[in-house]
Each structure stands twice: as structure tokens, then as C-alpha cells.
N, C-alpha and C. Protein backbone atom coordinates (compact mmCIF):
# COMPACT_ATOMS: atom_id res chain seq x y z
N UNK A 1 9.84 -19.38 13.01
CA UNK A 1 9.59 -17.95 13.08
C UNK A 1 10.68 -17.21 12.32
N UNK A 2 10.11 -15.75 11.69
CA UNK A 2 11.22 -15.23 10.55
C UNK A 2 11.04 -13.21 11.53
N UNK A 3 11.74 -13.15 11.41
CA UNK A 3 12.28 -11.73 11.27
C UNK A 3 12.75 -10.87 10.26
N UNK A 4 11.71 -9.99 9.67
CA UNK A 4 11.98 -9.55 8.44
C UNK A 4 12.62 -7.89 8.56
N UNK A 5 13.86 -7.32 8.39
CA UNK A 5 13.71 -6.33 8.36
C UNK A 5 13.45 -5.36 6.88
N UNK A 6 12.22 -4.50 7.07
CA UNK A 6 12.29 -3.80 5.68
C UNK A 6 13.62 -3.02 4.80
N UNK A 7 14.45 -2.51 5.21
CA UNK A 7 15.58 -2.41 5.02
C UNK A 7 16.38 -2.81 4.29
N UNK A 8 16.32 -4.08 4.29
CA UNK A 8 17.31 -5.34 3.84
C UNK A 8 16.36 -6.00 2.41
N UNK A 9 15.10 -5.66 2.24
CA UNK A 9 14.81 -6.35 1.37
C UNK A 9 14.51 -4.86 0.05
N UNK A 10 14.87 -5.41 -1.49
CA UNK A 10 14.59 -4.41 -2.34
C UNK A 10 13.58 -3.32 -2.61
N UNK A 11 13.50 -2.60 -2.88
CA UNK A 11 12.71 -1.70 -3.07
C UNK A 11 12.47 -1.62 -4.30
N UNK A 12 11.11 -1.71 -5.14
CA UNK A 12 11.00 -1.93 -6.53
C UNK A 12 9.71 -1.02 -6.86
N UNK A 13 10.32 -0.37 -7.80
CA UNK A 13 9.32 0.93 -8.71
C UNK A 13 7.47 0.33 -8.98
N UNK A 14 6.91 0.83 -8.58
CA UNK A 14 5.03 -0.22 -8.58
C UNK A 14 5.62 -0.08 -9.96
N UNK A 15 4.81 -0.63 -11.08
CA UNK A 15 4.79 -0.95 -12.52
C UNK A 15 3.59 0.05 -13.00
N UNK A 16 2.97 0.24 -12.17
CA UNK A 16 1.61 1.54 -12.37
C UNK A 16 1.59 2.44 -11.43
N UNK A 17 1.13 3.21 -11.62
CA UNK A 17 0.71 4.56 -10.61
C UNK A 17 2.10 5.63 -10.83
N UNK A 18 2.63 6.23 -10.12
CA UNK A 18 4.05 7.06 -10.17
C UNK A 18 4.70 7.74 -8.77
N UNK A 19 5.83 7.54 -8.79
CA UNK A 19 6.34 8.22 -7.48
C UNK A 19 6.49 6.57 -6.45
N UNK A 20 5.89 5.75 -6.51
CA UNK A 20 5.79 5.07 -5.05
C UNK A 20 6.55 3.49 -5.45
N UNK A 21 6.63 3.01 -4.66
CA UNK A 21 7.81 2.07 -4.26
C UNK A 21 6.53 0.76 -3.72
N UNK A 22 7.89 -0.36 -3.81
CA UNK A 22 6.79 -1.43 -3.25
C UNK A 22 7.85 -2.51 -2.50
N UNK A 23 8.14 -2.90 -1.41
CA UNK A 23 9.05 -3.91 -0.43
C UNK A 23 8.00 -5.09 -0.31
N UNK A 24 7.95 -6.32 -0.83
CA UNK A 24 7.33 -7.31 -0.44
C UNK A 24 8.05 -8.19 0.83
N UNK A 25 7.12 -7.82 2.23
CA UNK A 25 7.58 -8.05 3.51
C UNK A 25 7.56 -9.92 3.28
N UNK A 26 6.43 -9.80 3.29
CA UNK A 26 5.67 -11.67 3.19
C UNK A 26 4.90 -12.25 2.38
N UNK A 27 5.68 -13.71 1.62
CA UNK A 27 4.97 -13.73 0.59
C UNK A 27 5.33 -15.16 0.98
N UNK A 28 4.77 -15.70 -0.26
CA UNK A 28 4.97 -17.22 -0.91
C UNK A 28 6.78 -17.39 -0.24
N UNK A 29 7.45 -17.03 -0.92
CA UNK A 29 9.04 -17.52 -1.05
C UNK A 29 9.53 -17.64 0.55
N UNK A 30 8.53 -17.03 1.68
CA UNK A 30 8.96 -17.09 2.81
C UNK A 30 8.07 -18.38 3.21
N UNK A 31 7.16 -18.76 2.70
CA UNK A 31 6.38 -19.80 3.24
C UNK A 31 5.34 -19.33 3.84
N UNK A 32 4.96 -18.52 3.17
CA UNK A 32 2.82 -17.32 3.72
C UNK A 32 2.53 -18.60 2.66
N UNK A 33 0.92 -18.69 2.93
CA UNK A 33 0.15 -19.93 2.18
C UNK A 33 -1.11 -18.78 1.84
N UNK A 34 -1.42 -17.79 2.80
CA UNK A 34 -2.94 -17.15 3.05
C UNK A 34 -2.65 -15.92 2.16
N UNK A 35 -1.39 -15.18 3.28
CA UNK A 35 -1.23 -13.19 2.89
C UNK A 35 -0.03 -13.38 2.36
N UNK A 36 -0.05 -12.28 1.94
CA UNK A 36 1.73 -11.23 1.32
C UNK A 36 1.13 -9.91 1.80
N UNK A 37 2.44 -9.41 3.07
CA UNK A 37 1.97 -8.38 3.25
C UNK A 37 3.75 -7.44 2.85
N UNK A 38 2.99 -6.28 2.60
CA UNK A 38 3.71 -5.60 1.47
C UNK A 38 3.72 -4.11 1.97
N UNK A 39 4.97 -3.57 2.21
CA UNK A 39 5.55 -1.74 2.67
C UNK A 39 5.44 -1.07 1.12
N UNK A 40 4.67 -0.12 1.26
CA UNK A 40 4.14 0.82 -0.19
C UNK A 40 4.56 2.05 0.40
N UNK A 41 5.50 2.82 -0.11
CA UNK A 41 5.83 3.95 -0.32
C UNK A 41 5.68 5.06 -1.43
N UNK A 42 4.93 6.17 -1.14
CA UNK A 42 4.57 7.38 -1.87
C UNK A 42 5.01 8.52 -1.80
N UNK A 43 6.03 8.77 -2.36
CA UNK A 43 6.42 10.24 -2.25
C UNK A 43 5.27 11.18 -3.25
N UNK A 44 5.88 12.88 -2.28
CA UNK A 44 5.00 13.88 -2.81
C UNK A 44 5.06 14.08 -4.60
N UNK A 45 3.42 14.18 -4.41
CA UNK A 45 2.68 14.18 -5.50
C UNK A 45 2.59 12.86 -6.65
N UNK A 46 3.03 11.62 -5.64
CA UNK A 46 3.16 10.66 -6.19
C UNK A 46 1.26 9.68 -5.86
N UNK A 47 1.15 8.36 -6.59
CA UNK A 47 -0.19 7.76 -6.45
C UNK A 47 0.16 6.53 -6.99
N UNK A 48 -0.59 5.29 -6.03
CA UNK A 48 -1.08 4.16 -6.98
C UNK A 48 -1.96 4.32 -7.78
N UNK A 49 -1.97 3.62 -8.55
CA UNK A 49 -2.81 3.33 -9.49
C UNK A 49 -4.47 2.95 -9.08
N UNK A 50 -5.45 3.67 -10.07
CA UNK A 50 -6.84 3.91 -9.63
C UNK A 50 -6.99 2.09 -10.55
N UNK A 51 -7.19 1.77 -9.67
CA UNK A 51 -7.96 -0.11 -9.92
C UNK A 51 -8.38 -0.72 -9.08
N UNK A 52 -9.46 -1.79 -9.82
CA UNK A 52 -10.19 -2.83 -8.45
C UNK A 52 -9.49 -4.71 -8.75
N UNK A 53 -10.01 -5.38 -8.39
CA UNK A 53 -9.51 -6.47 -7.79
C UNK A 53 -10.51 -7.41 -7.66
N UNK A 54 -10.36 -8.89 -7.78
CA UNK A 54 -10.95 -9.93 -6.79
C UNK A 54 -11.01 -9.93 -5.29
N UNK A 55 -10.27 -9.41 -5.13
CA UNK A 55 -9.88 -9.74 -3.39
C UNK A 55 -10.04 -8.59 -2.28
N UNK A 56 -10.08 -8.56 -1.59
CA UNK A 56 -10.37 -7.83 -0.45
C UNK A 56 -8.81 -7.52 0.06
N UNK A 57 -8.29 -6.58 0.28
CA UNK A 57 -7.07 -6.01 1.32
C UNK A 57 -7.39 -4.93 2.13
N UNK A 58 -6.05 -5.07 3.04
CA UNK A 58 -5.99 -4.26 4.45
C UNK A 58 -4.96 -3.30 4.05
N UNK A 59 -5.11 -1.98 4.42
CA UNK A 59 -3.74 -1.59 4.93
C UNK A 59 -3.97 -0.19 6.02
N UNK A 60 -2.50 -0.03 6.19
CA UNK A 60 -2.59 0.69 7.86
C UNK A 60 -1.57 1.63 7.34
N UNK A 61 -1.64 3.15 7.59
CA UNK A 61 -0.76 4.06 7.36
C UNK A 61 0.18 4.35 8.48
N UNK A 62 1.76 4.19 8.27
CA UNK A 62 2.62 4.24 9.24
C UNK A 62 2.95 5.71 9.07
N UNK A 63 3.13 6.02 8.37
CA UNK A 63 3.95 7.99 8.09
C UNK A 63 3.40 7.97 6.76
N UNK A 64 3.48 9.75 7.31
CA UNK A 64 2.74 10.95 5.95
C UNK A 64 1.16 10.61 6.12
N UNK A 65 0.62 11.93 5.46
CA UNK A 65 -0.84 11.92 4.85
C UNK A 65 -0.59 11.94 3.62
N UNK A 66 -2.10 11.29 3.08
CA UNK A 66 -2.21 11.44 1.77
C UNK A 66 -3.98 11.16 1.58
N UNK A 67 -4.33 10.79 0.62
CA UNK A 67 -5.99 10.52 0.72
C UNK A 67 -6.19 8.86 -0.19
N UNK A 68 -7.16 8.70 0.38
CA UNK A 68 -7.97 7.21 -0.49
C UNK A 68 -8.95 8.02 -1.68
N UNK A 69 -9.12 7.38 -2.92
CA UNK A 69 -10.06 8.29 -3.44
C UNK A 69 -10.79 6.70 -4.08
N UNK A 70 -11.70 7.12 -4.79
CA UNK A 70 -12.45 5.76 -5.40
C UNK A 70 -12.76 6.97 -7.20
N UNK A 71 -11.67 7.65 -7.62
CA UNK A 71 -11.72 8.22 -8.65
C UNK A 71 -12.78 9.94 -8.52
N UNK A 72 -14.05 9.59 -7.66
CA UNK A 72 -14.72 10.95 -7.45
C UNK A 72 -14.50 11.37 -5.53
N UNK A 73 -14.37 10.41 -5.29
CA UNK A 73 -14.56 11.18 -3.42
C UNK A 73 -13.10 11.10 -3.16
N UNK A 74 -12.78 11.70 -2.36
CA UNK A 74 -11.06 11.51 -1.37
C UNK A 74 -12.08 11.70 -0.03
N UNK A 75 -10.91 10.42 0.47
CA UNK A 75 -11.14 10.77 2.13
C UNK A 75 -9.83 10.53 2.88
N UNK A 76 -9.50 11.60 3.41
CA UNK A 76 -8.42 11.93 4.35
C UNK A 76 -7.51 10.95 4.87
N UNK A 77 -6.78 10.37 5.12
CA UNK A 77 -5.71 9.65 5.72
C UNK A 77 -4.47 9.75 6.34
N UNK A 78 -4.42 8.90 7.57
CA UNK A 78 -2.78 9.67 8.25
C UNK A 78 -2.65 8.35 8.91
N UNK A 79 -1.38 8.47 9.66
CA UNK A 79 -1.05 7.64 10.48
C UNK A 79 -1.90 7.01 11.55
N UNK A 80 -2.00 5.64 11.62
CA UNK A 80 -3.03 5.25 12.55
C UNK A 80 -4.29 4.85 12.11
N UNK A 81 -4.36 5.21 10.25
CA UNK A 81 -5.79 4.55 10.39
C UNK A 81 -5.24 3.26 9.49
N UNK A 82 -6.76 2.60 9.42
CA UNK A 82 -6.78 1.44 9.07
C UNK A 82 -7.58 1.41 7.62
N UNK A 83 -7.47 1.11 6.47
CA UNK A 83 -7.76 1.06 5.75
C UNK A 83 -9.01 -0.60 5.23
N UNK A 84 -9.89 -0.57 4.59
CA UNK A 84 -10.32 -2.12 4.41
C UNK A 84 -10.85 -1.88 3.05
N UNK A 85 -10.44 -2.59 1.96
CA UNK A 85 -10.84 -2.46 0.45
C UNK A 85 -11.69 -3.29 0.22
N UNK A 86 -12.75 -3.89 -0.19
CA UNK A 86 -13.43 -4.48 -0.18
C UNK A 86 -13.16 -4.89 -1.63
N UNK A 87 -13.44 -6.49 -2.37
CA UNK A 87 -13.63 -6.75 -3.19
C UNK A 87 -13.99 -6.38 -4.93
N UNK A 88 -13.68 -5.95 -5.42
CA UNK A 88 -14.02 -5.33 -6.87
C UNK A 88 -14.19 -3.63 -6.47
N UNK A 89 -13.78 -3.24 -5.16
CA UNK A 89 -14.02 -1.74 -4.81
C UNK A 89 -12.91 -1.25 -6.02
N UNK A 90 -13.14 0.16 -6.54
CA UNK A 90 -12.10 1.04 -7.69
C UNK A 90 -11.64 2.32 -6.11
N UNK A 91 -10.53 1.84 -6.13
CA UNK A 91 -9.15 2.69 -4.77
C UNK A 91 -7.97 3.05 -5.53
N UNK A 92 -7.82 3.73 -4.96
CA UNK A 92 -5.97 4.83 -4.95
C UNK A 92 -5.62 5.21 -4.25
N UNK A 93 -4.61 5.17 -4.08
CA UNK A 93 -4.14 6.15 -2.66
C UNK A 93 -3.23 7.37 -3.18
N UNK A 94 -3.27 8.45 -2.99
CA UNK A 94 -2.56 9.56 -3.24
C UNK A 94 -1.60 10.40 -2.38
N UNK A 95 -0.63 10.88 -2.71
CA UNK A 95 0.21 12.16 -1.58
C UNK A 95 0.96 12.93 -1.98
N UNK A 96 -0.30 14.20 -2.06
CA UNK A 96 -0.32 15.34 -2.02
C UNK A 96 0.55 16.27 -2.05
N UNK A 97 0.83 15.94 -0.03
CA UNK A 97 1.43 16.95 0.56
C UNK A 97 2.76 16.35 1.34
N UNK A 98 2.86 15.17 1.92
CA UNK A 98 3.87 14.82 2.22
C UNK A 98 4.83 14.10 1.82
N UNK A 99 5.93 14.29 2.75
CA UNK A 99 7.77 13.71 1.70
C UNK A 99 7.75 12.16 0.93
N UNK A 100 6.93 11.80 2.31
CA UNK A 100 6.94 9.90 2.24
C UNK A 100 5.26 9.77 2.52
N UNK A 101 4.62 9.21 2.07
CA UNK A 101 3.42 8.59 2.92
C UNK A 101 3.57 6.63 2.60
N UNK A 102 3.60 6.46 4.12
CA UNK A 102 3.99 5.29 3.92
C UNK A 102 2.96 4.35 4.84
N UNK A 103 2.41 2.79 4.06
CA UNK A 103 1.80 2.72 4.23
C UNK A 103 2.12 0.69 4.07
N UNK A 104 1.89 0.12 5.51
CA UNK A 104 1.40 -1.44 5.30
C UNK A 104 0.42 -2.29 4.54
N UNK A 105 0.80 -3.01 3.47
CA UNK A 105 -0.58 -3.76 2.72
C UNK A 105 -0.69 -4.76 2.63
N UNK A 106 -1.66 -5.57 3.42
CA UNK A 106 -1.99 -6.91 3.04
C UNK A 106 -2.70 -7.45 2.27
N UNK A 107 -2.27 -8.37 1.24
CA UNK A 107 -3.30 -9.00 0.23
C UNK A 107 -3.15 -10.37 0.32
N UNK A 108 -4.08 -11.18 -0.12
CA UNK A 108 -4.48 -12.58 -0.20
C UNK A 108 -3.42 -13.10 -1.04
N UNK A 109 -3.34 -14.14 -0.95
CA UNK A 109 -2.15 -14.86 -2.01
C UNK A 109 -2.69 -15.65 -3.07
């Protein structure tokens, strides 16, 4: 068993989108075989990047609002919800209005 604190591990600029940050909690190098789950940080008026994927991910908003958009719809987001991306879905996440919107992500390995 591992104890990870976010804190302690780097914080690295996404390579796309602007404003937001990326902490890889669990991955390969810890010995995950399945997930890497990953702390994404968005400051205001910051966004990932609008793209889709092979794979299906989770994520769960810890602090701030901001919105999910699929390029034409936004739908609302805050603390407490749960997010589910489905396969080749086109997602972003955006924030708007708050300091930090911060947010848990799990993806397949």
C-alpha cells in the first residue's frame, strides 16, 4: 500500500489547453497496471483542451466551478459531481469564473 500526497509530487503545465496544471497521482512508475489517476488544475479563464480519445475516463470535481462543453453545449459543474467521458466523446473543461477549479481524473493506462 502507497500514500500519495499531492503536494509532494510536481506540478506540470498540460502541453495543450491554457491556464491548468496536471499532478500525476497514479501511474505505471507506482505499479497501477489498469488506471493513472491524475489532479488537473484550472485557473480563471483557463481550459483543457477540446479533444476525444480511445478510452473512456472519470473525473470528480473537488473545488471551483467551471463547465464541460463538447465544443457547442456547456453544462454546469461544481464540486461533487461526477463526470463520465465516454469513448471518442469531443470534451473540455473550462473556468470561467473561479480562482482554482480543481478536478480528479482517471484514465486507463
Amino acid at each position: 500500500m502507497q500514500v500519495i500526497d499531492v503536494g509532494d509530487l510536481p506540478e506540470e503545465e498540460m502541453t495543450e489547453g491554457s491556464k491548468a496544471t496536471i499532478r500525476w497521482l497514479i501511474d505505471e512508475k507506482l505499479g497501477a497496471k489498469n488506471f493513472a489517476m491524475r489532479y488537473i488544475v484550472i485557473k480563471k479563464g483557463g481550459y483543457t483542451p477540446l479533444h476525444t480519445h480511445d478510452w473512456e475516463h472519470e473525473m470528480f470535481v473537488i473545488k471551483g466551478e467551471g463547465y464541460l462543453t463538447d465544443g457547442k453545449n456547456k453544462i454546469k459543474i461544481k464540486p461533487g459531481n461526477a463526470i463520465f467521458v465516454k469513448p471518442n466523446e469531443l470534451h473540455q473543461i473550462i473556468n470561467e469564473d473561479s480562482d482554482s477549479l480543481e478536478i480528479l481524473c482517471l484514465i486507463p493506462l
